[in-house]
C-alpha atoms as a PDB file:
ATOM      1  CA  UNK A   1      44.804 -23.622 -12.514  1.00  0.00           C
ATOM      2  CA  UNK A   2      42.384 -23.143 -15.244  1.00  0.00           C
ATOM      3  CA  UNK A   3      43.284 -22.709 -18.937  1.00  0.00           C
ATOM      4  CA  UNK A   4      41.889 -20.756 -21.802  1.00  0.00           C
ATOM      5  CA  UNK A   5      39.171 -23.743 -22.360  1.00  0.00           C
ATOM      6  CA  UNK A   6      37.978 -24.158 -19.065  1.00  0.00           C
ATOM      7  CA  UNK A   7      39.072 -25.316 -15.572  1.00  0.00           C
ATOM      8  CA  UNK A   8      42.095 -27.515 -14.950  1.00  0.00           C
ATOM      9  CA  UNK A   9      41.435 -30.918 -14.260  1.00  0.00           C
ATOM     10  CA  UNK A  10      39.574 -32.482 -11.321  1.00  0.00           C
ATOM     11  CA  UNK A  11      38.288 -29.096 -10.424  1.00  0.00           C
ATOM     12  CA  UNK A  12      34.325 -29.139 -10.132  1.00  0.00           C
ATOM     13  CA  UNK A  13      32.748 -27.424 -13.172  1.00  0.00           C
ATOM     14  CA  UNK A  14      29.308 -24.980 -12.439  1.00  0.00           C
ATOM     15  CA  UNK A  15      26.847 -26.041 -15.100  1.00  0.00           C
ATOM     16  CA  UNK A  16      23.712 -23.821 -15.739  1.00  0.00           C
ATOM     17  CA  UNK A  17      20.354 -25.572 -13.675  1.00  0.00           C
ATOM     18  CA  UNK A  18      18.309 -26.516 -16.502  1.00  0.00           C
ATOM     19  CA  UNK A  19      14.791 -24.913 -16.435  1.00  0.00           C
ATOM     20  CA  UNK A  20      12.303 -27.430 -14.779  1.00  0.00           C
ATOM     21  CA  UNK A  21      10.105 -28.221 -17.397  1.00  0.00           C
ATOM     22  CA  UNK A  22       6.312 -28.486 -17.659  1.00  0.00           C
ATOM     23  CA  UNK A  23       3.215 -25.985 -15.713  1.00  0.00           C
ATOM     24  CA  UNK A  24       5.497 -26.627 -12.563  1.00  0.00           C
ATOM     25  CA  UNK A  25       8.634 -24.647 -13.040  1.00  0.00           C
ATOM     26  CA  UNK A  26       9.607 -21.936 -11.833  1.00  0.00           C
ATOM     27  CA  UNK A  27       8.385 -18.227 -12.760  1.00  0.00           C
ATOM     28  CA  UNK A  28      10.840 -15.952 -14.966  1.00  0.00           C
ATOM     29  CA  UNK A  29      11.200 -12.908 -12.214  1.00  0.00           C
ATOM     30  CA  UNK A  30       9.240 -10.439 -13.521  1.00  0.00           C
ATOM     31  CA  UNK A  31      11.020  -6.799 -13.885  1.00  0.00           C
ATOM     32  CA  UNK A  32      10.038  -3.849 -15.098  1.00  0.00           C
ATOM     33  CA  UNK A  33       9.931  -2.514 -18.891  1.00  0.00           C
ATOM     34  CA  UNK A  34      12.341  -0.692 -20.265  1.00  0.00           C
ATOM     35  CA  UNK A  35      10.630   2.886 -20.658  1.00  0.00           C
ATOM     36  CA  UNK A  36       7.890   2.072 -18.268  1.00  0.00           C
ATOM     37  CA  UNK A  37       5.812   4.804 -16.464  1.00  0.00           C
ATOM     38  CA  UNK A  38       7.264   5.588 -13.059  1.00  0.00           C
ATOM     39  CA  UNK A  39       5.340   5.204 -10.259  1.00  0.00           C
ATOM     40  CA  UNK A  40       4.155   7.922  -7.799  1.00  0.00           C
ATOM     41  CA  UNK A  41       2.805   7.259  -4.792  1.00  0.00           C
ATOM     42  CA  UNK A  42       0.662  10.481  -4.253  1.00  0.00           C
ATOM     43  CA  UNK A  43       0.891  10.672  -0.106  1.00  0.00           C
ATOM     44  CA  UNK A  44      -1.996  13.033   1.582  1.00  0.00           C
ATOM     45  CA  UNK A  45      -1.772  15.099   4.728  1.00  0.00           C
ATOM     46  CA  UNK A  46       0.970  17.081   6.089  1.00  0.00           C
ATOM     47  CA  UNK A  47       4.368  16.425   4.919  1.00  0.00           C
ATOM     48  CA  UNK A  48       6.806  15.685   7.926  1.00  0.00           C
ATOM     49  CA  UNK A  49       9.396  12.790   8.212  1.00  0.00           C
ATOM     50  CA  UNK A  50       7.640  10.399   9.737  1.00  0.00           C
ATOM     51  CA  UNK A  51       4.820  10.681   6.565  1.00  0.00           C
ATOM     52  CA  UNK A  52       8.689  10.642   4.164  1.00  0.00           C
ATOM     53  CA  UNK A  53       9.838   7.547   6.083  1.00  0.00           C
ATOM     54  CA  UNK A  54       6.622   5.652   5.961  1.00  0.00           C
ATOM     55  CA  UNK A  55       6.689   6.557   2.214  1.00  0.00           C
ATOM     56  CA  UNK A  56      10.535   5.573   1.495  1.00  0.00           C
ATOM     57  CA  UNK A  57       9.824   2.519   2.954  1.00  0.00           C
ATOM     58  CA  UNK A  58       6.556   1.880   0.666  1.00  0.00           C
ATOM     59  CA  UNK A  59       8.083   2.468  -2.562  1.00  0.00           C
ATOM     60  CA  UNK A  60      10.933   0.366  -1.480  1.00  0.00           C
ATOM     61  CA  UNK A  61       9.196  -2.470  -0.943  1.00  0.00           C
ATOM     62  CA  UNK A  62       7.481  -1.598  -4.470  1.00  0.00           C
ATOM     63  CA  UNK A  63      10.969  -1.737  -5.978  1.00  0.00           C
ATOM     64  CA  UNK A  64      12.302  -4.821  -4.283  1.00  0.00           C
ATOM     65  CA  UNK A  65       9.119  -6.701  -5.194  1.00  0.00           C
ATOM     66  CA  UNK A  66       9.936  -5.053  -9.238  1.00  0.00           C
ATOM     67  CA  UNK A  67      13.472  -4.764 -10.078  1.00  0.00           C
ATOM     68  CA  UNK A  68      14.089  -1.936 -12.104  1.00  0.00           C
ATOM     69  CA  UNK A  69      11.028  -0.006 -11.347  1.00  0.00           C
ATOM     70  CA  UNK A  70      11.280   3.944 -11.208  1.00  0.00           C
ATOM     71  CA  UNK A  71       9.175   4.513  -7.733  1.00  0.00           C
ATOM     72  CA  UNK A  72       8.856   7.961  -6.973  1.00  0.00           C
ATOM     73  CA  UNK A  73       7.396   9.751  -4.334  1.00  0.00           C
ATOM     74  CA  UNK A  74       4.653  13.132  -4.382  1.00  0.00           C
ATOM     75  CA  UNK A  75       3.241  14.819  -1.232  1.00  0.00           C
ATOM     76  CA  UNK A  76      -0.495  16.176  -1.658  1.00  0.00           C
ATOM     77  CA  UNK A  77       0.456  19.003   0.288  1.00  0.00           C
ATOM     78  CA  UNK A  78       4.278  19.507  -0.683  1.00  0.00           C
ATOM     79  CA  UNK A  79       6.420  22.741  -0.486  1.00  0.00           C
ATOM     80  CA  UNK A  80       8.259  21.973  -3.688  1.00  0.00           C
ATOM     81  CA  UNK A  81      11.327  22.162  -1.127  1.00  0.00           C
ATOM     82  CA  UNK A  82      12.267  19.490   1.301  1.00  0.00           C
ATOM     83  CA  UNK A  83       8.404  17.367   0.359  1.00  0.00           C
ATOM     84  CA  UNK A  84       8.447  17.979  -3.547  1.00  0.00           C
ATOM     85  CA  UNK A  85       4.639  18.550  -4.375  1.00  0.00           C
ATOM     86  CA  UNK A  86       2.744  15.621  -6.638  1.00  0.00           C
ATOM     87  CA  UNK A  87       2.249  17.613  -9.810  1.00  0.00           C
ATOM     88  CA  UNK A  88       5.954  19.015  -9.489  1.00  0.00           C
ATOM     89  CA  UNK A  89       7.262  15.333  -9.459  1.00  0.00           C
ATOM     90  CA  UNK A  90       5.094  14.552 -12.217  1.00  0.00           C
ATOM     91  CA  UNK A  91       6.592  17.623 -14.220  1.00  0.00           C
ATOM     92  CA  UNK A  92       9.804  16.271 -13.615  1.00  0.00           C
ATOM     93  CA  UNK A  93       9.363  13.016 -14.747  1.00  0.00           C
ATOM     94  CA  UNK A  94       8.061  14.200 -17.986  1.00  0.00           C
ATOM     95  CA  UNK A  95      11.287  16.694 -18.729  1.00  0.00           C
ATOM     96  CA  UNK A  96      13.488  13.685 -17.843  1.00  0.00           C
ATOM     97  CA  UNK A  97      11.747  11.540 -20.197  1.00  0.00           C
ATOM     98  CA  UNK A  98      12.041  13.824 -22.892  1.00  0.00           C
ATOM     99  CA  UNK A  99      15.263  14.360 -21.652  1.00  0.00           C
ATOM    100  CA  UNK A 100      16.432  10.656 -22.538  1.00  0.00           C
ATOM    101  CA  UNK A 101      14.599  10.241 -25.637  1.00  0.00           C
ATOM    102  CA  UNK A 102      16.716  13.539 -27.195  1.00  0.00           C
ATOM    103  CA  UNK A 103      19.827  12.562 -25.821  1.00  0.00           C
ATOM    104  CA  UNK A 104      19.065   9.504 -27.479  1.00  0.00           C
ATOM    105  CA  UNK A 105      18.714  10.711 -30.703  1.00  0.00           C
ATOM    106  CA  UNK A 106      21.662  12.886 -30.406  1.00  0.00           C
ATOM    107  CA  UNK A 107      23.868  10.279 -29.684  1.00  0.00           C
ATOM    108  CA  UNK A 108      22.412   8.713 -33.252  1.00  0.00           C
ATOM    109  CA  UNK A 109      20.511   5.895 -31.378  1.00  0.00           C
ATOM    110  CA  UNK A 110      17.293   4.335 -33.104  1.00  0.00           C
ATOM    111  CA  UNK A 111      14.857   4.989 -30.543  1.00  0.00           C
ATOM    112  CA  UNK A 112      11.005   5.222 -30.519  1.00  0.00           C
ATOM    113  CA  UNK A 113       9.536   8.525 -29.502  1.00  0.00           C
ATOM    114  CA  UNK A 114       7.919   7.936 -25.950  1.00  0.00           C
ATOM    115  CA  UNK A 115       3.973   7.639 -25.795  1.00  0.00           C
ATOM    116  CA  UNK A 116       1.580   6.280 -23.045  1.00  0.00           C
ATOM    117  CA  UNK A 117       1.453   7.655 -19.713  1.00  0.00           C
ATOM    118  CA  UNK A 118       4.393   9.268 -18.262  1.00  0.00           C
ATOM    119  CA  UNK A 119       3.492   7.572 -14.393  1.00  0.00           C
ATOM    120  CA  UNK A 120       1.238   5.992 -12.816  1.00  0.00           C
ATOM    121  CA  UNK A 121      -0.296   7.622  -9.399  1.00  0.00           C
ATOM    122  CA  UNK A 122      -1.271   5.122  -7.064  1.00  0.00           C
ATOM    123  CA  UNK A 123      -3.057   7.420  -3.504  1.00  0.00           C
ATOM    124  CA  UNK A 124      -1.917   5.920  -0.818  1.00  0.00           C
ATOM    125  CA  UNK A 125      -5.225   5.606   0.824  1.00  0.00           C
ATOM    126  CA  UNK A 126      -6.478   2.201   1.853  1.00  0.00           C
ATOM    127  CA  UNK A 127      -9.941   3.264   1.094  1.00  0.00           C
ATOM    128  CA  UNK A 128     -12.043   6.064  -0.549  1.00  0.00           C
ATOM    129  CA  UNK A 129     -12.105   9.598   0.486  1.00  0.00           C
ATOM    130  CA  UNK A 130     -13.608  11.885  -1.966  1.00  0.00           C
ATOM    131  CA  UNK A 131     -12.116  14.568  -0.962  1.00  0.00           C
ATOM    132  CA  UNK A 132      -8.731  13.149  -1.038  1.00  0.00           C
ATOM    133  CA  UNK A 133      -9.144  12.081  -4.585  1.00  0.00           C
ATOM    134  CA  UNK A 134     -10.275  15.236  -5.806  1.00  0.00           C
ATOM    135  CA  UNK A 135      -7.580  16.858  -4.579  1.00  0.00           C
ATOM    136  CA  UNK A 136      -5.354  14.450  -6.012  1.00  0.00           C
ATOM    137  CA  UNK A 137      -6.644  13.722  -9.400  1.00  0.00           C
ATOM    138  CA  UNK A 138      -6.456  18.469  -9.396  1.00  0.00           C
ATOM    139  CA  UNK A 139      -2.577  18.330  -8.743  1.00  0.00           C
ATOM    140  CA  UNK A 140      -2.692  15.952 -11.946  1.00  0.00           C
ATOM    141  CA  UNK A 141      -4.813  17.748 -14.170  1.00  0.00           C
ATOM    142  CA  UNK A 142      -2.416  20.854 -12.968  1.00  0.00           C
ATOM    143  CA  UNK A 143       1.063  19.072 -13.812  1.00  0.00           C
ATOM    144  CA  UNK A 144      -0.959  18.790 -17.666  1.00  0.00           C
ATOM    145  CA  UNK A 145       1.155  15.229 -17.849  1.00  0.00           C
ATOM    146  CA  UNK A 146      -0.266  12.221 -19.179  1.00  0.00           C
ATOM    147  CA  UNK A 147      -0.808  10.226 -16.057  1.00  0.00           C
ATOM    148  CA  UNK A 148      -3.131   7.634 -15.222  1.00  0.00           C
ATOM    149  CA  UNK A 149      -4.531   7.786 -11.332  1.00  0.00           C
ATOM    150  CA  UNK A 150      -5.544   4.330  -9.998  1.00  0.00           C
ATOM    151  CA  UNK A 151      -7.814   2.958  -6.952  1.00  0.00           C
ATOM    152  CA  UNK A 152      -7.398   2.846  -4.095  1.00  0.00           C
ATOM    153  CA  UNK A 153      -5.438   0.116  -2.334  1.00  0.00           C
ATOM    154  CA  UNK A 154      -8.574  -1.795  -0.552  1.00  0.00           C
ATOM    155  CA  UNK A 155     -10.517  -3.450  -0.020  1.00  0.00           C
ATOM    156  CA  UNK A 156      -8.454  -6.343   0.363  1.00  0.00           C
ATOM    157  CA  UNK A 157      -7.225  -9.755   2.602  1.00  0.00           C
ATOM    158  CA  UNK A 158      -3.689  -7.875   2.870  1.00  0.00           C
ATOM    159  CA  UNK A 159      -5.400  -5.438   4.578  1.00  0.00           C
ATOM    160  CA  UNK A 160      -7.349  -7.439   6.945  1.00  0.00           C
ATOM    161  CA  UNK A 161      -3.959  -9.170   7.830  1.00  0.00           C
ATOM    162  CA  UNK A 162      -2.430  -6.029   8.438  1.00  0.00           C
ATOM    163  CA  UNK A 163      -4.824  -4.902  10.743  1.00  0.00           C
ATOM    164  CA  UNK A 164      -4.964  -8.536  12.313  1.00  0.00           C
ATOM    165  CA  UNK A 165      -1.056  -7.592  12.870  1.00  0.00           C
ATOM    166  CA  UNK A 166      -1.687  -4.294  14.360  1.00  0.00           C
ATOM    167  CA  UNK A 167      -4.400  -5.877  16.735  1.00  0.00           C
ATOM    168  CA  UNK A 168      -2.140  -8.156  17.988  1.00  0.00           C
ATOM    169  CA  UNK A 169       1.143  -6.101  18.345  1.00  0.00           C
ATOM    170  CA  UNK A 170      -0.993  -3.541  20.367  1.00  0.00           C
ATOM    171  CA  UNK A 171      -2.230  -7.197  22.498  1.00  0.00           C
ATOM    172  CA  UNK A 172      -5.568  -6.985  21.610  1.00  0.00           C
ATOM    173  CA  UNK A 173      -5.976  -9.812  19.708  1.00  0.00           C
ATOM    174  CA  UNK A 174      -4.281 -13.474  18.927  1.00  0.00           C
ATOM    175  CA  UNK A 175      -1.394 -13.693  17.134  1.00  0.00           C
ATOM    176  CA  UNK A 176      -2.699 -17.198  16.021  1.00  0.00           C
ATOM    177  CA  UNK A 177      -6.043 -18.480  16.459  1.00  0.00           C
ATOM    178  CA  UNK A 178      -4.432 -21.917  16.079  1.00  0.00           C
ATOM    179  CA  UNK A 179      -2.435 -21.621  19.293  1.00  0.00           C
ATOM    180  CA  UNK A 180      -3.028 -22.801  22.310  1.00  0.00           C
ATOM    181  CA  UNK A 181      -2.945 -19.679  24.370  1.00  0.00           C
ATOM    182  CA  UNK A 182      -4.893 -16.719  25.518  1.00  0.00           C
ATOM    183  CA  UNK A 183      -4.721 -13.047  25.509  1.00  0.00           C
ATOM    184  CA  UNK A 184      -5.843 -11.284  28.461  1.00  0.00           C
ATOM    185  CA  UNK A 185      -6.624  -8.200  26.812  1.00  0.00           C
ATOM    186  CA  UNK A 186      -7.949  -9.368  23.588  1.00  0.00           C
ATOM    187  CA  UNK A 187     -10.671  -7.712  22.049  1.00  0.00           C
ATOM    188  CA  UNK A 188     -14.093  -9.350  21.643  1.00  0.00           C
ATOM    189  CA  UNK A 189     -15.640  -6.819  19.094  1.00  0.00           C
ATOM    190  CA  UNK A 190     -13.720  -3.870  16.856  1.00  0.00           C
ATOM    191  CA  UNK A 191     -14.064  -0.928  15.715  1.00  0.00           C
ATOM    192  CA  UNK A 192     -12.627  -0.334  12.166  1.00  0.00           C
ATOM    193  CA  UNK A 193     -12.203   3.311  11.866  1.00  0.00           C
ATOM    194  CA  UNK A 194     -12.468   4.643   8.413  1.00  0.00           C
ATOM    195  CA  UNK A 195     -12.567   8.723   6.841  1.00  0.00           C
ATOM    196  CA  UNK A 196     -13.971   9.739   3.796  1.00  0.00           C
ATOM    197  CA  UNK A 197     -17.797   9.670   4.771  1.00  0.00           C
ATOM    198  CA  UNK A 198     -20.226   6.819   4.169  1.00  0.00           C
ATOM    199  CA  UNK A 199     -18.603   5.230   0.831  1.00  0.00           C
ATOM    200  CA  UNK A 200     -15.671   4.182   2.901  1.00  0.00           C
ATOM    201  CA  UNK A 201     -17.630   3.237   5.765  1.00  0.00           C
ATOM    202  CA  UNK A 202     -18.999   0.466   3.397  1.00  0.00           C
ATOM    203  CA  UNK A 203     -15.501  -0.324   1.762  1.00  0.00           C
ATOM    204  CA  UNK A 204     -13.816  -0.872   5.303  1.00  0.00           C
ATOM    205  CA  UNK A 205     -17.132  -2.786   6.146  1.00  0.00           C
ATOM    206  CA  UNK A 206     -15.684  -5.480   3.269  1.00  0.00           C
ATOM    207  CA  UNK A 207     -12.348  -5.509   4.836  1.00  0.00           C
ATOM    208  CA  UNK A 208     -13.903  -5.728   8.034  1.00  0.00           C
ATOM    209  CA  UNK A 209     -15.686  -9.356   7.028  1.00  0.00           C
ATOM    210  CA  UNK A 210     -12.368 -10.081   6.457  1.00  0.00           C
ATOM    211  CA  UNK A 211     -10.744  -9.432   9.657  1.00  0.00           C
ATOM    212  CA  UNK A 212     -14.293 -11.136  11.460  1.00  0.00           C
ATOM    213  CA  UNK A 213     -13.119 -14.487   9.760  1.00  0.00           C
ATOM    214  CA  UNK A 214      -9.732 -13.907  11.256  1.00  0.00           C
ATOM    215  CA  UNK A 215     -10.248 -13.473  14.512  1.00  0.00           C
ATOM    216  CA  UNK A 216     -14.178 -14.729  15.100  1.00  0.00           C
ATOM    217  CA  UNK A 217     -15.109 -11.747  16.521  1.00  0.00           C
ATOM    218  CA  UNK A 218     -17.853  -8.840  15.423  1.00  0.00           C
ATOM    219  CA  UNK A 219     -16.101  -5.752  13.450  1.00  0.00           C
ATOM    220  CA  UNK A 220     -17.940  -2.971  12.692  1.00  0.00           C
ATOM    221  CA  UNK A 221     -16.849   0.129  10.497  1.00  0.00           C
ATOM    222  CA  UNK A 222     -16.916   3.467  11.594  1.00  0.00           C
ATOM    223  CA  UNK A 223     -16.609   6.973  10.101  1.00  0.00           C
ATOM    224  CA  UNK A 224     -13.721   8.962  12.300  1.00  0.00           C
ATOM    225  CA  UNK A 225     -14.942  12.216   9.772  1.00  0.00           C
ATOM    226  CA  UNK A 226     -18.902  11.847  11.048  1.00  0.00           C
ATOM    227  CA  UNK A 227     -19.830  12.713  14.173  1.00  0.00           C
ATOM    228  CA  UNK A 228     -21.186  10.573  16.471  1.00  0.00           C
ATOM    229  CA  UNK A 229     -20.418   7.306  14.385  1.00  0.00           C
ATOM    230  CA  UNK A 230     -17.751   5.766  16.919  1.00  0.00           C
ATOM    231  CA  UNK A 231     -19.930   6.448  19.613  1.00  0.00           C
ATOM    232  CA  UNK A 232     -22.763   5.122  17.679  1.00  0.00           C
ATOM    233  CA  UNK A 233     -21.191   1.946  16.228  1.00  0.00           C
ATOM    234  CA  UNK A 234     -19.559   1.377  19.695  1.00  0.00           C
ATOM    235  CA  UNK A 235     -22.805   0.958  21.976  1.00  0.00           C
ATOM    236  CA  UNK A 236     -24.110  -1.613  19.130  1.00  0.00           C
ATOM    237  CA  UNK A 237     -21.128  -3.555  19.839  1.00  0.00           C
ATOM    238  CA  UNK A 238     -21.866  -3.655  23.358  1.00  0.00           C
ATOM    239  CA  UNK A 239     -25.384  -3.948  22.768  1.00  0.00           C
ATOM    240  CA  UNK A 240     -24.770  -7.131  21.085  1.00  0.00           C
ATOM    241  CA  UNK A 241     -23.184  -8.391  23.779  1.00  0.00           C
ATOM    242  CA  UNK A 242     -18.896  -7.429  23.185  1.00  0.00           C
ATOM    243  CA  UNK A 243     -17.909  -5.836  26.557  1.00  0.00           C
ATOM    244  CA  UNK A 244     -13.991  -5.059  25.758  1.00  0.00           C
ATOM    245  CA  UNK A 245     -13.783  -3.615  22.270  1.00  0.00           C
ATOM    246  CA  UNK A 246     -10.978  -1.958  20.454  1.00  0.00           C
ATOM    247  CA  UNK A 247     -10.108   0.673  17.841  1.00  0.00           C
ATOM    248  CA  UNK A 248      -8.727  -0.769  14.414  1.00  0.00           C
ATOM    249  CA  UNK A 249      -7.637   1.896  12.292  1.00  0.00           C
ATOM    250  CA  UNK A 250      -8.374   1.299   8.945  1.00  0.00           C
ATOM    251  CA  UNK A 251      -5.568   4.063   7.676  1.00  0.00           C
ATOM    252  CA  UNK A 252      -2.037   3.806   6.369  1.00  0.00           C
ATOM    253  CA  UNK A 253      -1.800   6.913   8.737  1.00  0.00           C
ATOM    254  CA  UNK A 254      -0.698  10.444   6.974  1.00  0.00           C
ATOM    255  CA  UNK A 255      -4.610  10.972   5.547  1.00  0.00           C
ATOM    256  CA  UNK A 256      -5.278  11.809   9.460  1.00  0.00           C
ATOM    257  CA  UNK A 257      -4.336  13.620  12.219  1.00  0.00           C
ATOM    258  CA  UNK A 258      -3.109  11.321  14.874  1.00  0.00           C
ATOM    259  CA  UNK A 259      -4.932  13.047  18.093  1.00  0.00           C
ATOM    260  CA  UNK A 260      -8.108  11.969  16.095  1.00  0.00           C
ATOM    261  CA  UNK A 261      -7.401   8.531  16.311  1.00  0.00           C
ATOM    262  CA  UNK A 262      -6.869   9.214  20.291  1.00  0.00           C
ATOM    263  CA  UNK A 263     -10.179  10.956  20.938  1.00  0.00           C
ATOM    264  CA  UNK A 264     -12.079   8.388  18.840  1.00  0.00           C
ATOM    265  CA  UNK A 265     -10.855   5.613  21.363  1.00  0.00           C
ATOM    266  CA  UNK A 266     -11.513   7.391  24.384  1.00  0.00           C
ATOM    267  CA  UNK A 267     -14.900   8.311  23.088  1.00  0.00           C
ATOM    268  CA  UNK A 268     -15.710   4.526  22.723  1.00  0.00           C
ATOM    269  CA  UNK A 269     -13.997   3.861  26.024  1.00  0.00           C
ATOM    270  CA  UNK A 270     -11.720   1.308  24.606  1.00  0.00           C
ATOM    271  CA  UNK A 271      -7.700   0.816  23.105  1.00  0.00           C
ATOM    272  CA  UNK A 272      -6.542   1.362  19.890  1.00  0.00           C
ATOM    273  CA  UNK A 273      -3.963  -0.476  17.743  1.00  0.00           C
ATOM    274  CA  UNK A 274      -1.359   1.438  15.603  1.00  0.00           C
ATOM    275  CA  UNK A 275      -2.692   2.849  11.894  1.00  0.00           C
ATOM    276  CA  UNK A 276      -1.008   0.650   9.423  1.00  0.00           C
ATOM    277  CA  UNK A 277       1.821   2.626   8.671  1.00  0.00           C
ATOM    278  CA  UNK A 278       4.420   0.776   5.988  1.00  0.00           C
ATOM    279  CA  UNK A 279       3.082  -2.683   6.559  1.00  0.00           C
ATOM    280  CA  UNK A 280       5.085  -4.872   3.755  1.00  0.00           C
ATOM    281  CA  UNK A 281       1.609  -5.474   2.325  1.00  0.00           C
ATOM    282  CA  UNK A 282       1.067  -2.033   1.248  1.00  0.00           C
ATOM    283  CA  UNK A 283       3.902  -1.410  -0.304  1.00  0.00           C
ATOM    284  CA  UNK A 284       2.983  -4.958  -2.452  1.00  0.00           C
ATOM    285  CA  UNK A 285      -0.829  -3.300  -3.037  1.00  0.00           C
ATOM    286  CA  UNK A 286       0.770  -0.201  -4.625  1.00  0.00           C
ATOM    287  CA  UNK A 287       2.815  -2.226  -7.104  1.00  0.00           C
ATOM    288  CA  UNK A 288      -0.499  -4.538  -7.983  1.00  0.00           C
ATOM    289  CA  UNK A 289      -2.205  -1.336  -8.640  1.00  0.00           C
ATOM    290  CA  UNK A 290       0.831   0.145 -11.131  1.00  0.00           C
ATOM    291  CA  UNK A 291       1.187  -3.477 -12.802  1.00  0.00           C
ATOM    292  CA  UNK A 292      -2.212  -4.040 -13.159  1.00  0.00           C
ATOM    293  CA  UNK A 293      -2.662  -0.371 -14.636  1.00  0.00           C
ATOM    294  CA  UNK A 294      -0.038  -1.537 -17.315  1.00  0.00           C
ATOM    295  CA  UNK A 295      -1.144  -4.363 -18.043  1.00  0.00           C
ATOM    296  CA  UNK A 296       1.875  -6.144 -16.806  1.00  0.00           C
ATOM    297  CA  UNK A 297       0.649  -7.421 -13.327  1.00  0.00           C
ATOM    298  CA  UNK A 298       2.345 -10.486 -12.157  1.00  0.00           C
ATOM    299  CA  UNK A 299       0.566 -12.801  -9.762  1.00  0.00           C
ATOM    300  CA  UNK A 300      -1.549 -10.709  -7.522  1.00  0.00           C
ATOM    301  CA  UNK A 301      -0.884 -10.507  -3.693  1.00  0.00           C
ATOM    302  CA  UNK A 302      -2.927 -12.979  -1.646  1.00  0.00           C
ATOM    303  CA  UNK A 303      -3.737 -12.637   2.028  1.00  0.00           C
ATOM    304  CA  UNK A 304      -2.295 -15.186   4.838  1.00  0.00           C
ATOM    305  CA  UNK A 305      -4.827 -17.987   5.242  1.00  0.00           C
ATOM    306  CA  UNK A 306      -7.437 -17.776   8.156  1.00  0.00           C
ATOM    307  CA  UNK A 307      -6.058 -19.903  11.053  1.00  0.00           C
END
């Protein structure tokens, strides 16, 4: 039985872990601000729910990696009904902003008026596509919030391990380089598929060194939006001397119609892996882009090691 000064006797008593002293202790847990932007993760193409659970699962990540951190969600091409439309969510997180800072002072509270940006938009786009951007950077200019609109999420060595992942789930590459096994159907050349025209040909073509190191085989990037490029980038593969080569596509996978993906791997006669969907990585590239944008990032997100 315990008394008023602590626990009875012989009973084990919890002290507090001291904090390890020195460069070598551990990190405070970083967590967000109080009154920070939120984040919105401004999602292209048609709104359906597979594009809202892919999304959900994003900004979850975001807000397990960030306790506390007000991750919201804004479709390109929302209805303002069942996909709430970009510059409508940023509207709303303005009024409830004001909202808190009046209630505030209402209930006689000390409080700061609320300046800086009211988000942060982070596309969800792994690389450039001008088009996309416009249209996104429009629906912020429309919402006339103060937002600040970040890059986009690559290139980076999260990406090339995601699309090392996707490779190998689809069994066209190693899991492991390291291993002592083969796969029967792996790849020995791929096509990275990119959209948004030439610029993100060369950005995927950075990612794309990447992935090379990873699995020590020729990648190539590709335009799906150009005609001809798949085709084109595909008989240089084979040219080179890759006979079995597969599709990589470097998308998160709402910016594109899927049947595109499909007719771009039968036009270079090979498979295709899965687009990259909610890979935990993206969801951790999103919150390095809000962090950073705030000045508040915390150690940035490294790829796996090469193997």
């Amino acid at each position: 039985m315990s008394s008023p000064t602590g626990p009875a006797s012989g009973l084990p008593v919890r002290m507090p872990r001291p904090r390890q002293p020195g460069r070598h202790r551990r990190p405070e847990p970083l967590v967000a601000p109080e009154g920070a932007p939120a984040l919105v993760l401004a999602v292209p193409g048609t709104p359906s729910s597979a594009t809202c659970g892919l999304a959900d699962e994003v900004v979850s990540i975001a807000r397990s990696e960030l306790p506390g951190l007000d991750a919201r969600i804004g479709y390109v091409d929302g209805d303002d009904t069942e996909f709430p439309s970009l510059s409508a969510v940023l509207v709303r997180a303005a009024e409830e902003r004001t909202a808190r800072y009046e209630q505030a002072v209402a209930a006689g509270a000390e409080v700061k008026e609320p300046e800086g940006p009211v988000a942060v938009v982070v596309p969800l786009l792994a690389g450039p596509d001008s088009a996309l951007l416009r249209r996104i950077r429009q629906a912020v200019m429309d919402s006339r919030v103060a937002a600040e609109l970040t890059d986009v999420l690559g290139p980076h060595p999260l990406l090339a391990e995601a699309l090392h992942v996707r490779l190998s789930e689809a069994g066209l590459a190693r899991a492991d380089r390291a291993r002592l096994f083969t796969v029967a159907t792996a790849a020995d050349g791929i096509i990275l598929a990119s959209v948004g025209g030439d610029e993100a040909v060369q950005a995927a073509g950075i990612t794309g060194m990447l992935l090379a190191a990873r699995l020590a085989v020729p990648v190539m990037a590709a335009a799906l939006d150009e005609e001809g490029s798949i085709a084109s980038v595909a008989e240089q593969l084979r040219s080179s001397g890759s006979q079995q080569l597969a599709l990589a596509p470097y998308l998160i996978g709402p910016e594109i119609d899927a049947a595109l993906l499909e007719e771009a791997a039968k036009e270079a006669d090979c498979s295709a892996a899965e687009a990259l969907g909610p890979y935990p990585a993206i969801g951790k590239l999103a919150l390095a882009k809000y962090t950073t944008a705030l000045g508040i990032s915390p150690q940035q997100p490294q790829g796996a090691p090469v193997r």
